[in-house]
Protein backbone atom coordinates (compact mmCIF):
# COMPACT_ATOMS: atom_id res chain seq x y z
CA UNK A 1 30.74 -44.48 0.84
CA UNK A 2 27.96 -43.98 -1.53
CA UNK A 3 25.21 -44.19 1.45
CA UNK A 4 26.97 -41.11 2.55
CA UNK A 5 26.80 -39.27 -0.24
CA UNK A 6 23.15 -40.08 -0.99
CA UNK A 7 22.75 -38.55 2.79
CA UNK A 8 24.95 -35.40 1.87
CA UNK A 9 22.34 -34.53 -0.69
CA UNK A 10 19.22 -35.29 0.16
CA UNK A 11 19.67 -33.91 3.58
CA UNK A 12 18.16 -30.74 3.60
CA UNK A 13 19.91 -28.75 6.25
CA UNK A 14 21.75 -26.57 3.59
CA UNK A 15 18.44 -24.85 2.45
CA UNK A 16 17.63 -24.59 6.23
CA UNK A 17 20.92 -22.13 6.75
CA UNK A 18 20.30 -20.33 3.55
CA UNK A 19 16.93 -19.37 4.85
CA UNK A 20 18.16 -18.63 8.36
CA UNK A 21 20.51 -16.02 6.88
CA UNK A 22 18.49 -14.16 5.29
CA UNK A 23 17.18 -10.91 6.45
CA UNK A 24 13.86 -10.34 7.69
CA UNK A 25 13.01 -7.48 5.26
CA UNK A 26 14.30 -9.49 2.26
CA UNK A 27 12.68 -12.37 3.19
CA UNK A 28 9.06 -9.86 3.47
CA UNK A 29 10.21 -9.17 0.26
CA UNK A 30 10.65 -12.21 -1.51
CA UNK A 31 6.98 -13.62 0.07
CA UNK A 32 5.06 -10.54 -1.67
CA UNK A 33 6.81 -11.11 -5.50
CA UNK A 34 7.14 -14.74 -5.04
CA UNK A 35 3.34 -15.01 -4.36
CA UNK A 36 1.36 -12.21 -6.13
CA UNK A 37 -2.08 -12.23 -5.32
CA UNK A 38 -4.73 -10.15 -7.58
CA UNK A 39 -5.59 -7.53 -4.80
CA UNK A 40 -7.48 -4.25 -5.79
CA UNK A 41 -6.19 -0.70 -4.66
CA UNK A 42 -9.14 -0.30 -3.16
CA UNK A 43 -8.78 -3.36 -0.77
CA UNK A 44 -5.02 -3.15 -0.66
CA UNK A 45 -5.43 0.57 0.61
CA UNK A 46 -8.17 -1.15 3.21
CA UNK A 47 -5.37 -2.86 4.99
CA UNK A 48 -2.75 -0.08 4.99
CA UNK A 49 -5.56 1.75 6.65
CA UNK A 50 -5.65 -1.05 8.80
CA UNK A 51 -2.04 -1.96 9.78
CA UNK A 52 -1.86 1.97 9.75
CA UNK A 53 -4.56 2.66 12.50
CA UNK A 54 -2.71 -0.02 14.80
CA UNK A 55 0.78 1.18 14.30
CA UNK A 56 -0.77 4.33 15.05
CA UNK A 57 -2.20 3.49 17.92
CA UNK A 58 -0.04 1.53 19.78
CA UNK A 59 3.71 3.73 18.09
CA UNK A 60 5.21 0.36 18.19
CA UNK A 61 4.35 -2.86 17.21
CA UNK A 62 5.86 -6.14 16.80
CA UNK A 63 6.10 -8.16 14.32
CA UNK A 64 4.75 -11.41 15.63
CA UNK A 65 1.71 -9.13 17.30
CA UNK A 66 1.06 -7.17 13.62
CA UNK A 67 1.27 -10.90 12.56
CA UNK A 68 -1.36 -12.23 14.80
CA UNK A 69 -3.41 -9.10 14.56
CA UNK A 70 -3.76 -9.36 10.81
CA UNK A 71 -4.46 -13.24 10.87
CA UNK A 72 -7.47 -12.21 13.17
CA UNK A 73 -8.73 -9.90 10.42
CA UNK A 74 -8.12 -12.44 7.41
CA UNK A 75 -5.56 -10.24 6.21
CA UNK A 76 -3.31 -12.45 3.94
CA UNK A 77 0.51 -12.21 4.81
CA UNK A 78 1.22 -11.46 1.25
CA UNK A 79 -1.47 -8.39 1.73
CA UNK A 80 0.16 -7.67 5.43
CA UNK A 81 3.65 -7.36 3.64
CA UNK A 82 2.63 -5.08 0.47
CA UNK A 83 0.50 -2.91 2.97
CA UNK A 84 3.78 -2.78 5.17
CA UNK A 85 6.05 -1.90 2.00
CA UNK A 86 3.59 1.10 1.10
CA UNK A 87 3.67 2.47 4.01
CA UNK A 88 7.79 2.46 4.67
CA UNK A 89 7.88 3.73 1.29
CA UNK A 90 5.64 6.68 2.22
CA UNK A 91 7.45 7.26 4.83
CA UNK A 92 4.94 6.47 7.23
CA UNK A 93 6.46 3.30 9.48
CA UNK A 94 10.10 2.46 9.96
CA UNK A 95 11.45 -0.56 10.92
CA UNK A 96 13.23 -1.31 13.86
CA UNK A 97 15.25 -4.57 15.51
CA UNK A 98 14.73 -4.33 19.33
CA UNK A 99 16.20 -7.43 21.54
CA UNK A 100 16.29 -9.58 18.19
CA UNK A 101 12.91 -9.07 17.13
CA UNK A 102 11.52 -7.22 14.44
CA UNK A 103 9.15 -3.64 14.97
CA UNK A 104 7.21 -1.72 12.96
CA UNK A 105 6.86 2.06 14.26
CA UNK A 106 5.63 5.18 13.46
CA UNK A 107 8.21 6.98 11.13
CA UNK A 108 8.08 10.40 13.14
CA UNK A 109 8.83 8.24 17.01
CA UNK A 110 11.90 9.16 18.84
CA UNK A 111 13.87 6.35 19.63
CA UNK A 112 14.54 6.15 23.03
């Protein structure tokens, strides 16, 4: 009985669930306060520009692509997620769930 038990808790597929249940904006959220990075305004407003410009560009974006995009500019995700969060909170980008995945599009789009 006690080898089951010591299973039971060391088994780690209760952390696993929590995770998978939580949302995709809170978990963007917990990433940038859990690890703050020293950025400057002047480099943090660099990347809005950035992940701005390609929004922009394409009106839609996913968030695997923004993802890979930003990795090939050695853009931090922590950086990638507080340039994201400045720009919903300007109003600028929405997001949007399409098939199950996660979008980032121009605030001012009609959805079709």
């Amino acid at each position: 009985m006690s080898k089951r038990r010591r299973k039971k808790d060391d088994s780690k597929t209760t952390g696993t669930i929590t995770t998978f249940l939580i949302s995709e904006e809170e978990r963007e959220r917990r990433i940038v306060e859990e690890k703050e990075t020293t950025i400057s305004t002047e480099d943090l407003e660099s990347i809005v520009n950035t992940i701005f410009s390609l929004i922009k560009a394409k009106s839609r974006v996913s968030k695997a692509e923004l993802m890979t995009y930003c990795k090939s500019r050695n853009i931090k995700p922590q950086h990638m997620y507080k340039a994201i969060e400045a720009l919903i909170n300007r109003k600028l980008i929405n997001r949007r769930i399409i098939n199950d995945e996660l979008h980032y599009e121009i605030a001012n789009s009609s959805h079709r």
